[in-house]
Protein backbone atom coordinates (compact mmCIF):
# COMPACT_ATOMS: atom_id res chain seq x y z
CA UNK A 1 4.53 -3.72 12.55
CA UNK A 2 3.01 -1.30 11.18
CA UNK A 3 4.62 0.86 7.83
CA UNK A 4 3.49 4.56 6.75
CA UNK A 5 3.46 5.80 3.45
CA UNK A 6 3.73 9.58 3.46
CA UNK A 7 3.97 12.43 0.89
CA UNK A 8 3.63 16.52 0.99
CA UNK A 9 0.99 16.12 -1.15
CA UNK A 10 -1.23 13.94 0.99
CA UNK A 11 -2.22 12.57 4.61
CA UNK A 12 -0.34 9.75 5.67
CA UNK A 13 -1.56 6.14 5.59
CA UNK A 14 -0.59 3.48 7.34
CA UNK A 15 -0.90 -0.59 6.87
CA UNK A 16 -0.17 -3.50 8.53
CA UNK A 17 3.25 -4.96 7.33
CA UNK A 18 2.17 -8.03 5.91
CA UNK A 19 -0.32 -5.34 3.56
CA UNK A 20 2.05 -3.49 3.38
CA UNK A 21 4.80 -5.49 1.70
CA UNK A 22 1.94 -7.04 -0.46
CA UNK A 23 1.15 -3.51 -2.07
CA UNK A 24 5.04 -2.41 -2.16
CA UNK A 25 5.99 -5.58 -4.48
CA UNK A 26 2.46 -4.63 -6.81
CA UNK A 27 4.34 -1.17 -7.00
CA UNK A 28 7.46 -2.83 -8.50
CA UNK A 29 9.39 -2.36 -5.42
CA UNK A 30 11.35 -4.37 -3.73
CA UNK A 31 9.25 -4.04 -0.36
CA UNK A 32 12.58 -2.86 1.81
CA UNK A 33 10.95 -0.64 4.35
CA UNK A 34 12.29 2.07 5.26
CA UNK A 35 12.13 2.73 0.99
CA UNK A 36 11.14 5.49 -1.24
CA UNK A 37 9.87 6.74 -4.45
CA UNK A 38 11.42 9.74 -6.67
CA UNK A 39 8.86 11.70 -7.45
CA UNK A 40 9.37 10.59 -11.25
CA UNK A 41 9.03 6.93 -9.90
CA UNK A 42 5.35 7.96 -8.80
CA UNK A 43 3.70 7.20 -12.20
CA UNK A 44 4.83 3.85 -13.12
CA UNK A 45 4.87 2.91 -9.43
CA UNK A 46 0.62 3.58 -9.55
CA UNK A 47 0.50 2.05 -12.81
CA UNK A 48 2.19 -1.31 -11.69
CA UNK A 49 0.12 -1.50 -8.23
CA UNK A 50 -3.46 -1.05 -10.49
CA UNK A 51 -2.14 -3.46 -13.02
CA UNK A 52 -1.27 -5.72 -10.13
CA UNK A 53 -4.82 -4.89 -8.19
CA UNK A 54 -6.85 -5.39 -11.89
CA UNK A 55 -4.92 -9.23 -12.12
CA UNK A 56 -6.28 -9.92 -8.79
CA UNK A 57 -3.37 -9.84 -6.37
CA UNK A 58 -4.67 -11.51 -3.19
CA UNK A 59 -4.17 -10.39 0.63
CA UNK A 60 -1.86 -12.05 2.87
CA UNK A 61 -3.53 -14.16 5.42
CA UNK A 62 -5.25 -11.42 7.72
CA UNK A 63 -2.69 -13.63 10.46
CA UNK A 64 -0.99 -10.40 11.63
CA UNK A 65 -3.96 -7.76 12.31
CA UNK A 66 -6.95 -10.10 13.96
CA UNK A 67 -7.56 -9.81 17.51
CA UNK A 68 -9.66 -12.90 17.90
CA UNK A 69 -13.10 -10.98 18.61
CA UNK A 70 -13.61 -11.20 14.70
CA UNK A 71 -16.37 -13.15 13.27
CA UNK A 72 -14.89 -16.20 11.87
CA UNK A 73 -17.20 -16.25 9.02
CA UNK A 74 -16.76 -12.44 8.21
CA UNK A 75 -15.32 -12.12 4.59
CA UNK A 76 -11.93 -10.80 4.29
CA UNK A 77 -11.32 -7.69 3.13
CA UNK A 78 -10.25 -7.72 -0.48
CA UNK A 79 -6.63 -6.57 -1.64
CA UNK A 80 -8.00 -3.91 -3.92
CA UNK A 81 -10.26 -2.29 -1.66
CA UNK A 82 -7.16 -2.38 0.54
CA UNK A 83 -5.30 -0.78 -1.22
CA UNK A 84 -7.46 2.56 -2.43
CA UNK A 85 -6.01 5.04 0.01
CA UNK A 86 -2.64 4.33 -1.28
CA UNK A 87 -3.99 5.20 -4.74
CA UNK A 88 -4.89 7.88 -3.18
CA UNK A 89 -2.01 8.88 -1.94
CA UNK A 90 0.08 7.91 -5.21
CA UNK A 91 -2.53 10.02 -7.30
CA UNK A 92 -2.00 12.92 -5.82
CA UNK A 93 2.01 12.35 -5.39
CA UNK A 94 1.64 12.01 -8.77
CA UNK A 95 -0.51 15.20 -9.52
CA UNK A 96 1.76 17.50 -7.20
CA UNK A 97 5.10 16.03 -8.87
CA UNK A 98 6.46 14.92 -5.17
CA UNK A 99 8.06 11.92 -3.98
CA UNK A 100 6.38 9.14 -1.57
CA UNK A 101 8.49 7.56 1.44
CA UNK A 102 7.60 4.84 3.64
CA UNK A 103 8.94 3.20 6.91
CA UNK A 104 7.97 1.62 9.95
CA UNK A 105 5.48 2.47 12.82
C-alpha cells in the first residue's frame, strides 16, 4: 500500500504504508488513512513529527518495500532522512496557511 500526502501548496509525496503510519503517529495523529490536517493543525503537526525525528524515532522493518535484489548488507535508510519531503510538504502547508490530506495509493 502505498499512502499520499497532498496539499495546494506543494507536490504530492507518497510512502510506503508501513512509513507512512510511522511518520503519521510522529505527527500526533492517529495514523487512520484516509486522514487530514486543518490547515491550523499544520504547525503543531510539523513540530511533533521533528520532535519525534530529533528523539530518534526508528523505521519499520524495510519488510514491506524490498524486492529481494537489495544488498543485504546495504544500511537502511534512516527515519529522518525519510521523512524530509514530508517536512517539506508540511513547511510549506504551513507557510501558505492550507490544509494537508492523505489516503491510499
Amino acid at each position: 500500500m502505498l499512502v499520499t500526502f497532498r496539499t495546494p501548496a506543494h507536490g504530492d509525496i507518497s510512502y510506503f504504508g508501513e512509513v507512512a503510519h510511522v511518520l503519521l503517529r510522529l505527527m500526533g495523529h492517529s495514523a487512520t488513512v484516509p486522514g487530514a490536517l486543518a490547515a491550523e493543525d499544520v504547525p503543531a503537526a510539523l513540530e511533533n513529527l521533528r520532535q519525534g525525528l530529533r528523539a530518534g524515532a526508528q523505521a519499520p522493518p524495510p519488510s514491506e518495500y524490498r524486492t529481494g535484489e537489495e544488498d543485504e548488507e546495504e544500511a537502511p535508510v534512516p527515519l529522518s532522512h525519510r521523512a524530509l519531503p514530508l517536512v517539506e510538504l508540511l513547511e510549506a502547508a504551513e507557510r501558505s496557511g492550507e490544509y494537508v490530506m492523505w489516503d491510499k495509493r
